[in-house]
N, C-alpha and C. Protein backbone atom coordinates (compact mmCIF):
# COMPACT_ATOMS: atom_id res chain seq x y z
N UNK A 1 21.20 14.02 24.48
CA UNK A 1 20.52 13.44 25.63
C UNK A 1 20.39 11.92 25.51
N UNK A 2 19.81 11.81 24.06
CA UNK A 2 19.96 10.03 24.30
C UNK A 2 21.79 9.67 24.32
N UNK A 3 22.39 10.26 23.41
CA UNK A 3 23.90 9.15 24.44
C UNK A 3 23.77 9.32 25.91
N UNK A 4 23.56 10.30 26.54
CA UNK A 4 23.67 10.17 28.27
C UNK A 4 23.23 9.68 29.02
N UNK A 5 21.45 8.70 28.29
CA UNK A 5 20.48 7.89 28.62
C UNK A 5 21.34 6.32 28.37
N UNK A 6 21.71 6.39 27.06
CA UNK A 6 22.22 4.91 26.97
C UNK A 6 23.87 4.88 27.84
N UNK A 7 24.23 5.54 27.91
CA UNK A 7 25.19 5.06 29.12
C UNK A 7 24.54 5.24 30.30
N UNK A 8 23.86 5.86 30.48
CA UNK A 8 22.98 5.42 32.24
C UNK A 8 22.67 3.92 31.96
N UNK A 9 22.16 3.70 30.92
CA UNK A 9 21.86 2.31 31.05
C UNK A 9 22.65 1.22 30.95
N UNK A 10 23.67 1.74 30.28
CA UNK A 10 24.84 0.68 30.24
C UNK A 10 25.55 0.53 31.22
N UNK A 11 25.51 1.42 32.15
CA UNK A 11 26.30 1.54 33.78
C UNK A 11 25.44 0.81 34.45
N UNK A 12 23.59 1.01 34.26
CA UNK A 12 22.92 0.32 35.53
C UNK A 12 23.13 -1.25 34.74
N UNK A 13 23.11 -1.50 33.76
CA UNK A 13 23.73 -3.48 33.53
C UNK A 13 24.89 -3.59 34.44
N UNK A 14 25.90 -2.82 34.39
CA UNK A 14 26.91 -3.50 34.80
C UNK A 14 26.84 -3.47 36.38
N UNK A 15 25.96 -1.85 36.89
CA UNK A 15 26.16 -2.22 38.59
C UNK A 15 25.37 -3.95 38.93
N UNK A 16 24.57 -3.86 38.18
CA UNK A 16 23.47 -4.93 38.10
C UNK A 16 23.97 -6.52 38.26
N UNK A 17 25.03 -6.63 36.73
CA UNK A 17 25.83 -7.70 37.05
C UNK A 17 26.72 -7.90 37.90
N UNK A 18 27.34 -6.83 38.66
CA UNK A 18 28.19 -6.88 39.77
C UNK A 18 27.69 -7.09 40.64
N UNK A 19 26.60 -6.71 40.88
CA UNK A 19 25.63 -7.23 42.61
C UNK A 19 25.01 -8.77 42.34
N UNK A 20 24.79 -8.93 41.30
CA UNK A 20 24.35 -10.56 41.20
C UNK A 20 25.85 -11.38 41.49
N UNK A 21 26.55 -10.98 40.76
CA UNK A 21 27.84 -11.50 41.03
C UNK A 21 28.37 -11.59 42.60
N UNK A 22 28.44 -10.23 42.83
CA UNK A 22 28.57 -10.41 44.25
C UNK A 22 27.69 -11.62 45.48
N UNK A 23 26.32 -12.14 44.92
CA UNK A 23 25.61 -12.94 45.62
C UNK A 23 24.36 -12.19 45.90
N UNK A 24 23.70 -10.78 45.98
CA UNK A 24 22.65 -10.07 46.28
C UNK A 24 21.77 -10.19 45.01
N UNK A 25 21.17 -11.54 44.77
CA UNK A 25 21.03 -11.49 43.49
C UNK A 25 19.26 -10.59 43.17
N UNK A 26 18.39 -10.47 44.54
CA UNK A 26 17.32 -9.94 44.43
C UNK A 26 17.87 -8.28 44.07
N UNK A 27 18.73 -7.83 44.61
CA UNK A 27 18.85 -6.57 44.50
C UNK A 27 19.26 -5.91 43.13
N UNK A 28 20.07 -7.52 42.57
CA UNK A 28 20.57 -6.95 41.22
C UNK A 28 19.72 -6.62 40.01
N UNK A 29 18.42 -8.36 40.54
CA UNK A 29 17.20 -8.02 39.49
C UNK A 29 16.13 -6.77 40.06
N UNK A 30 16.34 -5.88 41.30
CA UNK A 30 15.61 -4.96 41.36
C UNK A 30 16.68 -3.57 39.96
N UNK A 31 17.85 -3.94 40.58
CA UNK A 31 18.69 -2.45 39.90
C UNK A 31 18.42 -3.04 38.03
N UNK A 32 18.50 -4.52 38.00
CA UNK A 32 18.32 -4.27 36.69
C UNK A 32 16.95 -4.64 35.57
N UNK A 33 16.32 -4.25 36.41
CA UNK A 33 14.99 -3.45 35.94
C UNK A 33 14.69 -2.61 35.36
N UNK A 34 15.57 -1.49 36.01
CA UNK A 34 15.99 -0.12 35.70
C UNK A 34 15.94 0.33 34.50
N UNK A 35 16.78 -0.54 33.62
CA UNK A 35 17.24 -0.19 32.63
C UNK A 35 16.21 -0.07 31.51
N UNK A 36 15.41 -1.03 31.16
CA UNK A 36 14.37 -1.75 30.52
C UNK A 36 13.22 -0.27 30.63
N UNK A 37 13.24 0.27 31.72
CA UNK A 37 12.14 1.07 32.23
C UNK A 37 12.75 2.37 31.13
N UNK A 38 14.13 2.69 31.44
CA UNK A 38 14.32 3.78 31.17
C UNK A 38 14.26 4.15 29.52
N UNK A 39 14.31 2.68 29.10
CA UNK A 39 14.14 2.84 27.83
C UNK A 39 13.17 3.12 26.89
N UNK A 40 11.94 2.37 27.93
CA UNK A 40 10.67 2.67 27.39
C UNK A 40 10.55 4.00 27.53
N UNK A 41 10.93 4.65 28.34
CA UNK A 41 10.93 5.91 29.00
C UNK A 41 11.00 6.68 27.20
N UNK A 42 13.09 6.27 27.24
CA UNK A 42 13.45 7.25 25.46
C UNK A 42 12.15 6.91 24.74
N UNK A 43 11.69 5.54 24.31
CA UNK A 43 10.85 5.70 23.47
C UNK A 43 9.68 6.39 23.36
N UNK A 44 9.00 6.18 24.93
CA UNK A 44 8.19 7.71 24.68
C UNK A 44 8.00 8.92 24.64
N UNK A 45 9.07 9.59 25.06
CA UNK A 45 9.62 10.75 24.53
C UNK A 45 9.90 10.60 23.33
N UNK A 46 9.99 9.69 22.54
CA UNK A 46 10.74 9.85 21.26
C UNK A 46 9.04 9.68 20.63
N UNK A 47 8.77 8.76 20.45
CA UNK A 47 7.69 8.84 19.59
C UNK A 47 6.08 9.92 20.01
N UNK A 48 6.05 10.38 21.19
CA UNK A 48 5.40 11.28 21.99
C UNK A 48 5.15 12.88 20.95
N UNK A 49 6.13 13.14 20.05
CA UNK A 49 5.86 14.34 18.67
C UNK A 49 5.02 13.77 18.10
């Protein structure tokens, strides 16, 4: 489960850098938010035993 978490997250960087790139740069720092969240997320599931 965590490899399937860290490539979710490694996909939402890159949609992230592609929409900043593209010029939508509010939307990119909304999508890449995401990522940061989801991580805290693993960690509390992880340390949560």
């Amino acid at each position: 489960m965590n490899v399937l978490l860290l490539l979710v997250v490694f996909s939402i960087i890159v949609v992230s850098e592609m929409r900043f790139l593209q010029g939508e740069k509010l939307e990119a720092i909304f999508i890449g938010l995401w990522a940061p969240t989801i991580l805290g997320f693993m960690n509390f599931l992880k340390y949560r035993k």
